[in-house]
Protein backbone atom coordinates (compact mmCIF):
# COMPACT_ATOMS: atom_id res chain seq x y z
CA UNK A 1 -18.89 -2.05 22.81
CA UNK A 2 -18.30 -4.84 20.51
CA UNK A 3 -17.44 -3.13 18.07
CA UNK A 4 -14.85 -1.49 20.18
CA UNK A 5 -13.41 -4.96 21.54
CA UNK A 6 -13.24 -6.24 18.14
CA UNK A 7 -10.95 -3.25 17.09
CA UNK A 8 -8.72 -3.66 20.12
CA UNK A 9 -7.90 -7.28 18.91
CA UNK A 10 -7.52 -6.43 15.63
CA UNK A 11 -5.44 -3.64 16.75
CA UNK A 12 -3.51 -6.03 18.99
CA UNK A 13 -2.84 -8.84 16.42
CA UNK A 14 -0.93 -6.11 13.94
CA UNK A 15 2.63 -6.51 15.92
CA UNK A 16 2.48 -10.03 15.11
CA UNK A 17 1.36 -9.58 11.55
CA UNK A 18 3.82 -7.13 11.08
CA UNK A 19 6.73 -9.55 12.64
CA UNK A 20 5.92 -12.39 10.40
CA UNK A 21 5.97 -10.25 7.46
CA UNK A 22 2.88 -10.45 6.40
CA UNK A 23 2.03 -8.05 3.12
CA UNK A 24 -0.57 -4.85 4.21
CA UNK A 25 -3.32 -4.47 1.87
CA UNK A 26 -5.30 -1.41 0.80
CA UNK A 27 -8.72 -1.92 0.60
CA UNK A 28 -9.24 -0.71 -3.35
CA UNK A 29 -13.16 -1.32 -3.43
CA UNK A 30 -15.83 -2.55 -0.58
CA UNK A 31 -19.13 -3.44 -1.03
CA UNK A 32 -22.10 -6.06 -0.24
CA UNK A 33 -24.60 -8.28 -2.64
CA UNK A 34 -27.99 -6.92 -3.12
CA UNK A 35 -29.62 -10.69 -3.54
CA UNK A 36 -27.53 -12.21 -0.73
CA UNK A 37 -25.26 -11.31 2.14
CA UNK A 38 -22.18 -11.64 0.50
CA UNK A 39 -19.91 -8.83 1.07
CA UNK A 40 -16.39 -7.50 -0.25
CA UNK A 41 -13.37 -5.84 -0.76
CA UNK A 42 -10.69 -5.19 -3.51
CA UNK A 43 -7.47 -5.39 -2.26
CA UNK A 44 -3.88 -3.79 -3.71
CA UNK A 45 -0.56 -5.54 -4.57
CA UNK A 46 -1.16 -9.61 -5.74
CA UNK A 47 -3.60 -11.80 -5.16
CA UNK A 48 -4.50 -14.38 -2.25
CA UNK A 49 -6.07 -17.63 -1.14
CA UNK A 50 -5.68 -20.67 -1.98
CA UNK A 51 -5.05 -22.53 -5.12
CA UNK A 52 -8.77 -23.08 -5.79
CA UNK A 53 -10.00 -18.71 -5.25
CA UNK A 54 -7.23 -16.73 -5.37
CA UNK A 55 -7.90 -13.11 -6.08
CA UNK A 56 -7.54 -9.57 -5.10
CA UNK A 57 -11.38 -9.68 -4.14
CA UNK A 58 -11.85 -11.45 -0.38
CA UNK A 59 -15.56 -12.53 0.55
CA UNK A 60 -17.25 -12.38 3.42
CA UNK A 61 -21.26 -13.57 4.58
CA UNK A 62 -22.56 -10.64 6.35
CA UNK A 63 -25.24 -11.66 8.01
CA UNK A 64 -24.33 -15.76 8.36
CA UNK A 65 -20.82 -14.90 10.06
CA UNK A 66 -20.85 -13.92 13.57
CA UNK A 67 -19.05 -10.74 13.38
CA UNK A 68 -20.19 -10.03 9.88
CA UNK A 69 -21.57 -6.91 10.62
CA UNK A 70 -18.89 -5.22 12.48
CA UNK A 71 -16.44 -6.79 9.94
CA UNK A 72 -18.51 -4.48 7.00
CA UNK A 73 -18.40 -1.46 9.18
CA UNK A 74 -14.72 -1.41 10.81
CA UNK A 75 -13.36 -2.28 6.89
CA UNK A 76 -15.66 0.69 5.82
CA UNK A 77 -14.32 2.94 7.91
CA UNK A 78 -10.36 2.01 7.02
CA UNK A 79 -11.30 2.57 3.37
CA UNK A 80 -12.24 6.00 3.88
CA UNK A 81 -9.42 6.62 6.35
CA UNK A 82 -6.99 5.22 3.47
CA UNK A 83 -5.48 2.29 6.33
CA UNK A 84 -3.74 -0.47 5.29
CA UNK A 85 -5.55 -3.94 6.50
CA UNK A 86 -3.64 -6.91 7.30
CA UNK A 87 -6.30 -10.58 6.49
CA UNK A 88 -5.34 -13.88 7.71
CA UNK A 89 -6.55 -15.77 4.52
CA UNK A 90 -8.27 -18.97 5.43
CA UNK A 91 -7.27 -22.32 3.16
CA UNK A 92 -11.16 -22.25 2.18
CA UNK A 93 -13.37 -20.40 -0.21
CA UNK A 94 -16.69 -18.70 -0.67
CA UNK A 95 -17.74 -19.54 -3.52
CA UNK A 96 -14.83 -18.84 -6.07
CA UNK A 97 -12.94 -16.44 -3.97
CA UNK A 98 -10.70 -16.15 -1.07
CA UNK A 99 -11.91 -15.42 2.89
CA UNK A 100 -10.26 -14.62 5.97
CA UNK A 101 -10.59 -15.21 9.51
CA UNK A 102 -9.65 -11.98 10.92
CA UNK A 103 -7.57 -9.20 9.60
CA UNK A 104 -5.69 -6.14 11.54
CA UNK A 105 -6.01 -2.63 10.53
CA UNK A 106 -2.48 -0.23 11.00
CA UNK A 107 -2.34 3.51 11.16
């Protein structure tokens, strides 16, 4: 179920995304840290973030961030569907790269 309410939002927030012309990303590459919870993904087209981690690679804390989990497995599954994924970059890093704060996923 949470899963499910967390795609409706994301699924909600794309009209907006789309209206403020924000770029759509494939998701190139995903995958998680063996050693830590740090997870990933490779995105297309240029790099984001902020000054101090920009990159095509966006981080993520599995296990430490509260929707972590579902975060890994809703990104999974638009990888292998081939969606584009909309992330609202955050102004902070994880370690050297960029994160997000949510991100929408478009059909």
């Amino acid at each position: 179920m949470k899963k499910f309410f967390v795609f409706l939002v994301a699924s909600s927030l794309l009209n907006s995304a789309n209206s403020q012309g924000f770029e759509l990303k494939e998701i190139k590459s995903i995958g998680c840290h063996l050693n830590n919870d740090t997870c990933y993904v490779t995105v297309s087209g240029s790099a984001v973030g902020s000054a101090q981690c920009n990159s095509k690679s966006l981080r993520w804390r599995k296990d430490a961030n509260i929707s972590g989990k579902e975060t890994l497995s809703l990104l999974t599954t638009a990888f292998i569907a081939g969606k584009k994924v909309h992330f609202n970059i955050t102004e902070s890093c994880l370690g050297n790269y960029p994160t997000f704060n949510y991100f929408t996923i478009t059909h």
